[in-house]
Protein backbone atom coordinates (compact mmCIF):
# COMPACT_ATOMS: atom_id res chain seq x y z
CA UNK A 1 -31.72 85.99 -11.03
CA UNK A 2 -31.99 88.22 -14.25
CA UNK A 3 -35.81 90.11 -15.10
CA UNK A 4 -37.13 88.24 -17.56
CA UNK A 5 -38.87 90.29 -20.58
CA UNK A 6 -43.13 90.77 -20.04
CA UNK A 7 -43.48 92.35 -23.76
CA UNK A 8 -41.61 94.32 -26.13
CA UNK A 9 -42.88 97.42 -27.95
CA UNK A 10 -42.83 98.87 -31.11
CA UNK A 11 -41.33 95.72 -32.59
CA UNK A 12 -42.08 93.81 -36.02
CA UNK A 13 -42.80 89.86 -35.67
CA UNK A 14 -41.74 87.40 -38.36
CA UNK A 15 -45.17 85.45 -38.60
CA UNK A 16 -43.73 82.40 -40.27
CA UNK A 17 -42.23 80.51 -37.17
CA UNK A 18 -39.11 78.57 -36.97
CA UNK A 19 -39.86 74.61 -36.25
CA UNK A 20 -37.57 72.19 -35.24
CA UNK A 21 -37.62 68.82 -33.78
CA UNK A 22 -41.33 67.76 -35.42
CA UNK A 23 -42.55 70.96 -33.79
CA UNK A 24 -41.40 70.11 -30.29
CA UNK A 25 -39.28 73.51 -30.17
CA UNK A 26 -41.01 76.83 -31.86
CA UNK A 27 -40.10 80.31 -32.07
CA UNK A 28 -40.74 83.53 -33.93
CA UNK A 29 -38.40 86.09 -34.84
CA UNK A 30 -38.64 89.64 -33.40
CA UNK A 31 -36.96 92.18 -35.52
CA UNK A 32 -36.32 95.54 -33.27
CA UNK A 33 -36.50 99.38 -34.28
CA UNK A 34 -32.27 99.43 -34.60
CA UNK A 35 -32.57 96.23 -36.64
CA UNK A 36 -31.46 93.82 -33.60
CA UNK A 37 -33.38 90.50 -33.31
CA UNK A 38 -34.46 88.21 -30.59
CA UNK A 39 -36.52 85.13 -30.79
CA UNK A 40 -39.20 84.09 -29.04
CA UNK A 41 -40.25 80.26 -27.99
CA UNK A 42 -41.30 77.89 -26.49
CA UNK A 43 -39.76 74.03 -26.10
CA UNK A 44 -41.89 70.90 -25.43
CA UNK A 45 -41.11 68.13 -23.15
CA UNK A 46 -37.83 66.10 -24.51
CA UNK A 47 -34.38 66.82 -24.81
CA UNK A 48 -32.86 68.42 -27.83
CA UNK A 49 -29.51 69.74 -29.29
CA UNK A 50 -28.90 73.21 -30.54
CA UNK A 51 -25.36 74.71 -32.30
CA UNK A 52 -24.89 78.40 -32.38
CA UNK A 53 -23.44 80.58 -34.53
CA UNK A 54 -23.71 83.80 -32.87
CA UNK A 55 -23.20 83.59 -29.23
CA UNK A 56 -26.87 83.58 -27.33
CA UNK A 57 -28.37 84.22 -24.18
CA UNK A 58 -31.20 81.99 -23.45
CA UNK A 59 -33.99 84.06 -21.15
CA UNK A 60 -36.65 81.41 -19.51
CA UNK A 61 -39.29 83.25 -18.73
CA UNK A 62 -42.00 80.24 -17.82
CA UNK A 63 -41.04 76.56 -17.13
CA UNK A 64 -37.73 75.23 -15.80
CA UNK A 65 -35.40 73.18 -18.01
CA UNK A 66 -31.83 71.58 -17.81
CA UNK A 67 -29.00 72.64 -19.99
CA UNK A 68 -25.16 71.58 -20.49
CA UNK A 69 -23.23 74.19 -22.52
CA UNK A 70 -20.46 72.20 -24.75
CA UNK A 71 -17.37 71.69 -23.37
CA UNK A 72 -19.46 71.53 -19.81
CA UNK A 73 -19.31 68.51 -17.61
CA UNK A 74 -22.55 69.13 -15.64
CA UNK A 75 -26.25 69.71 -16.60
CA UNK A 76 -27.07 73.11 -14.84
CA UNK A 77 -30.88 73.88 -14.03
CA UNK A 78 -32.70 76.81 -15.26
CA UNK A 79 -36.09 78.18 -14.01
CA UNK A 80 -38.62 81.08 -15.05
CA UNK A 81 -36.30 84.43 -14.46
CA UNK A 82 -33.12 82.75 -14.82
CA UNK A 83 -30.68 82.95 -17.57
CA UNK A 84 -27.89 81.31 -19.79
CA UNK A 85 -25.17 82.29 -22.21
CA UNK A 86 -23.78 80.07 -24.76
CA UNK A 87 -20.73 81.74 -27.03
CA UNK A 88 -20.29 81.72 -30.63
CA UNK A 89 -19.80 78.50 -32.63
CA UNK A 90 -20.69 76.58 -30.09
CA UNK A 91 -23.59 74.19 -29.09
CA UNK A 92 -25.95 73.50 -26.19
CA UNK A 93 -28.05 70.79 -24.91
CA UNK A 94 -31.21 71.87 -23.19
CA UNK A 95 -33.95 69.22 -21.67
CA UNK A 96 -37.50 69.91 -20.46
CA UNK A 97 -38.70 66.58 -18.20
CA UNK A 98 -42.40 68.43 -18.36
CA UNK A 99 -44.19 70.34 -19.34
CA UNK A 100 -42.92 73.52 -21.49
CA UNK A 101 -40.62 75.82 -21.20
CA UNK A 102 -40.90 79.33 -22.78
CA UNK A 103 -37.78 81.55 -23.46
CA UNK A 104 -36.64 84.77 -25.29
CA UNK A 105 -32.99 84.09 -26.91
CA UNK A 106 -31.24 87.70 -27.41
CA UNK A 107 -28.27 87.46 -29.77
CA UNK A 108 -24.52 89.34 -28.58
């Protein structure tokens, strides 16, 4: 089990968030000091499909959710304090059954 971010400091915040899925999954950029950038989010109840470009590593820090990395034959479950890495040019697919799941995605 990884420790999952509480806050970052000294950080600019892109206040014009990032919407997908008719606002079911939300996040805001956060652009650090040495110009690296994380998001920040949250992802409503449903089951959605994401493709990366960059590989990613998917913090939850509240909420559980299921995910199945491409190329994966299993759903694998992920809880507050747990992470996931998906590699470059790639894609995932993540599910919430309830409620929502918040999560800070850090980009390698």
């Amino acid at each position: 089990m990884s420790v999952s971010p509480v806050q970052f400091d000294q950080v600019s915040v892109i206040c014009k968030a990032n919407v997908y899925f008719d606002g079911k999954v939300v996040s805001h950029a956060v652009i650090f000091h040495d110009g690296s950038k994380k998001t920040i989010g949250l992802i409503y109840a449903g089951s959605y499909t994401f493709n990366t470009c960059a590989a990613e590593k998917m913090e939850i820090i509240a909420g559980d959710c299921k995910v199945k990395i491409k190329g994966d034959s299993e759903w694998k479950s992920y809880s507050a304090g747990t992470a996931f890495c998906v590699p470059a040019e790639s894609a995932f697919d993540i599910s919430v059954e309830g409620g929502i799941a918040e999560y800070v995605c850090s980009y390698c």
